[in-house]
N, C-alpha and C. Protein backbone atom coordinates (compact mmCIF):
# COMPACT_ATOMS: atom_id res chain seq x y z
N UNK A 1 -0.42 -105.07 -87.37
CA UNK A 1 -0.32 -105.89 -86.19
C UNK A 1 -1.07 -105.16 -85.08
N UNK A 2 -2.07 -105.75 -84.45
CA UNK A 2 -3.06 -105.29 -83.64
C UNK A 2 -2.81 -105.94 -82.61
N UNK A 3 -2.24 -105.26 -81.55
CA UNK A 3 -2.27 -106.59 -79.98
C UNK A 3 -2.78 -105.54 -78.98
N UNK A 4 -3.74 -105.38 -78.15
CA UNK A 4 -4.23 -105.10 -77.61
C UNK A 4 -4.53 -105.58 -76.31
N UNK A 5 -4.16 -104.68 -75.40
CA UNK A 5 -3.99 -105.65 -73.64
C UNK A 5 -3.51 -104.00 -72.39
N UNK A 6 -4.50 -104.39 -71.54
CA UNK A 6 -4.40 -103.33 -70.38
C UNK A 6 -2.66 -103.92 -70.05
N UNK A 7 -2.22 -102.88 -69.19
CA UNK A 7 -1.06 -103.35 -68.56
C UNK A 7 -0.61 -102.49 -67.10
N UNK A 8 -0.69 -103.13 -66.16
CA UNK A 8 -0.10 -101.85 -64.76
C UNK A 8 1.22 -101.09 -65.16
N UNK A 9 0.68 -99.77 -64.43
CA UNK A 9 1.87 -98.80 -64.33
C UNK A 9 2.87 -99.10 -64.91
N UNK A 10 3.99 -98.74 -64.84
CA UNK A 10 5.73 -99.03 -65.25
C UNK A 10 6.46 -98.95 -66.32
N UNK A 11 7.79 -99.83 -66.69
CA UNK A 11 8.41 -99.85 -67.70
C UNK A 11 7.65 -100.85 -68.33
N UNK A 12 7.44 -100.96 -69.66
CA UNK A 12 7.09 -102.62 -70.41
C UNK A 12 7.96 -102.50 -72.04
N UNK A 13 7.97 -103.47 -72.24
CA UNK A 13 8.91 -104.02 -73.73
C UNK A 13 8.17 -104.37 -74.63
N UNK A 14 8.00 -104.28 -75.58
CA UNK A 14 7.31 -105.28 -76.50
C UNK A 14 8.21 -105.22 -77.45
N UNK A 15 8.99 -106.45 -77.71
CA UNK A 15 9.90 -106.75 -79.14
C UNK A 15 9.03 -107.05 -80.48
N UNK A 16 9.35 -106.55 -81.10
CA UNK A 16 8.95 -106.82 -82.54
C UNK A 16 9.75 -107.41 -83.35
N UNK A 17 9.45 -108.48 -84.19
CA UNK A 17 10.13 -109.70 -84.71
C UNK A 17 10.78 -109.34 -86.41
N UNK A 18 10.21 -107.92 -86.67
CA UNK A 18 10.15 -107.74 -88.18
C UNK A 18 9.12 -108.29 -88.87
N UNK A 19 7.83 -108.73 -88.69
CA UNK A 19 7.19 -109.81 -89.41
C UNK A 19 5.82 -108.71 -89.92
N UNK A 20 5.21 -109.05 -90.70
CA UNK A 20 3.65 -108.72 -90.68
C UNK A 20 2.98 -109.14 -90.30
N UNK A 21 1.63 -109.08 -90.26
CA UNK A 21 0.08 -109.90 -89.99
C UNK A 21 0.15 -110.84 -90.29
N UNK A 22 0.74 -111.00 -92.02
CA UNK A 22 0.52 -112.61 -92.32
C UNK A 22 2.08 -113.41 -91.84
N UNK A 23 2.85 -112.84 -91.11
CA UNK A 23 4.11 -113.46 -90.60
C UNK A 23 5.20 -113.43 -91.86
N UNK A 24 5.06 -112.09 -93.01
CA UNK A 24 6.06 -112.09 -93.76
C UNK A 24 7.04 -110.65 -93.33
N UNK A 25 8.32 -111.39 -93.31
CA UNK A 25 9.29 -110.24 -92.91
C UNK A 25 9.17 -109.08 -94.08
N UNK A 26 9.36 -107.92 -93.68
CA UNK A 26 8.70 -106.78 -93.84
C UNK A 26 10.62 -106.24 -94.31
N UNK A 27 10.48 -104.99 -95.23
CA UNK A 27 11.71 -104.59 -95.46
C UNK A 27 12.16 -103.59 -94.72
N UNK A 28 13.82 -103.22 -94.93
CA UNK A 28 14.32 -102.38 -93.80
C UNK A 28 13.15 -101.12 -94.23
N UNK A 29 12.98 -100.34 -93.31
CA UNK A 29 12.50 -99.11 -93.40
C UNK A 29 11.78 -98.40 -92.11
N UNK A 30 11.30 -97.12 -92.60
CA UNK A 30 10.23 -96.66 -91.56
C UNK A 30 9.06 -96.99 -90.97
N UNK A 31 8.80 -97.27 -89.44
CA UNK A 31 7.72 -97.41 -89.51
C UNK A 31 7.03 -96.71 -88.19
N UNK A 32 5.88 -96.82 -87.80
CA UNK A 32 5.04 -96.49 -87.18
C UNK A 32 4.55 -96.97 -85.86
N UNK A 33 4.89 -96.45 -84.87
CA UNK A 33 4.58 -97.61 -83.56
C UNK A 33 3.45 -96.41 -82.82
N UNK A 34 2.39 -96.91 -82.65
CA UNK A 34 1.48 -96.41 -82.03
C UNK A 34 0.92 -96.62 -80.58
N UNK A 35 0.54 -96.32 -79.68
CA UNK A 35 -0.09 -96.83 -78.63
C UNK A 35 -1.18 -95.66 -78.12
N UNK A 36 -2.13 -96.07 -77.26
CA UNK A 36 -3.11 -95.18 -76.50
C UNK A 36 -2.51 -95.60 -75.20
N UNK A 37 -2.10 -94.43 -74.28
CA UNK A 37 -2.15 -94.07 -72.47
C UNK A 37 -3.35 -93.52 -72.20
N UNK A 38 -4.08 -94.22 -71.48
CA UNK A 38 -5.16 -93.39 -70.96
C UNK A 38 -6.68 -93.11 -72.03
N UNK A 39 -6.17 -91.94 -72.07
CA UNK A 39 -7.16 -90.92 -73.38
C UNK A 39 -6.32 -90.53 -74.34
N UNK A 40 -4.98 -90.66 -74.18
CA UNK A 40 -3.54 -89.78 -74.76
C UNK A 40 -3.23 -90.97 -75.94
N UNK A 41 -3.24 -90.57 -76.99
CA UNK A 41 -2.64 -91.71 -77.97
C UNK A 41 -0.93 -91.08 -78.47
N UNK A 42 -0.33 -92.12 -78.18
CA UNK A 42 1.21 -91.34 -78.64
C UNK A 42 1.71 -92.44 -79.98
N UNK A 43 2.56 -91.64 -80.55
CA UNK A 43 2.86 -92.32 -81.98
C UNK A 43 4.50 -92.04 -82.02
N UNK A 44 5.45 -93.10 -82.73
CA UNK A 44 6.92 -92.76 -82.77
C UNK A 44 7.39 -93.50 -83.96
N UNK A 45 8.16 -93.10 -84.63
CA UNK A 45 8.48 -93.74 -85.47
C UNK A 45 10.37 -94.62 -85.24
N UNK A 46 9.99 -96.01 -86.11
CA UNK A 46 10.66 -96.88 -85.71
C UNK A 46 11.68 -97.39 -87.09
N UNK A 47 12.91 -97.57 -86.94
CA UNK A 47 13.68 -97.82 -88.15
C UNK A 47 13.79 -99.17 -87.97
N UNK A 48 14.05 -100.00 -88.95
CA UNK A 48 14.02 -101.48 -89.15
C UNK A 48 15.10 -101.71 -90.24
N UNK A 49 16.79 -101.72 -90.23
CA UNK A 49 17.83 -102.33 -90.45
C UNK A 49 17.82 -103.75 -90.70
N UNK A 50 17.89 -104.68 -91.66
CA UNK A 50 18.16 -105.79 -92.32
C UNK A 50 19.94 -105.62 -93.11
């Protein structure tokens, strides 16, 4: 899932639905949440409970 968009300063949310690319729910497990700040790319990993 690729979404890509400037955003001002602050707090922001982005919910994730459980789904994939092609909109199929995905199983409980680990995953990978990535973003770029700036020049700074930060990475965290995310648990997904079903």
């Amino acid at each position: 899932m690729e979404n890509r968009s400037v955003l001002p300063a602050g707090y922001h949310a982005k919910p994730w639905d459980g789904l994939d690319d092609d909109g199929v729910a995905v199983s409980s497990g680990e995953y990978v949440c990535s973003m770029k700040v700036g020049i700074n790319y930060h990475a965290m990993k995310m648990v997904l409970l079903r």
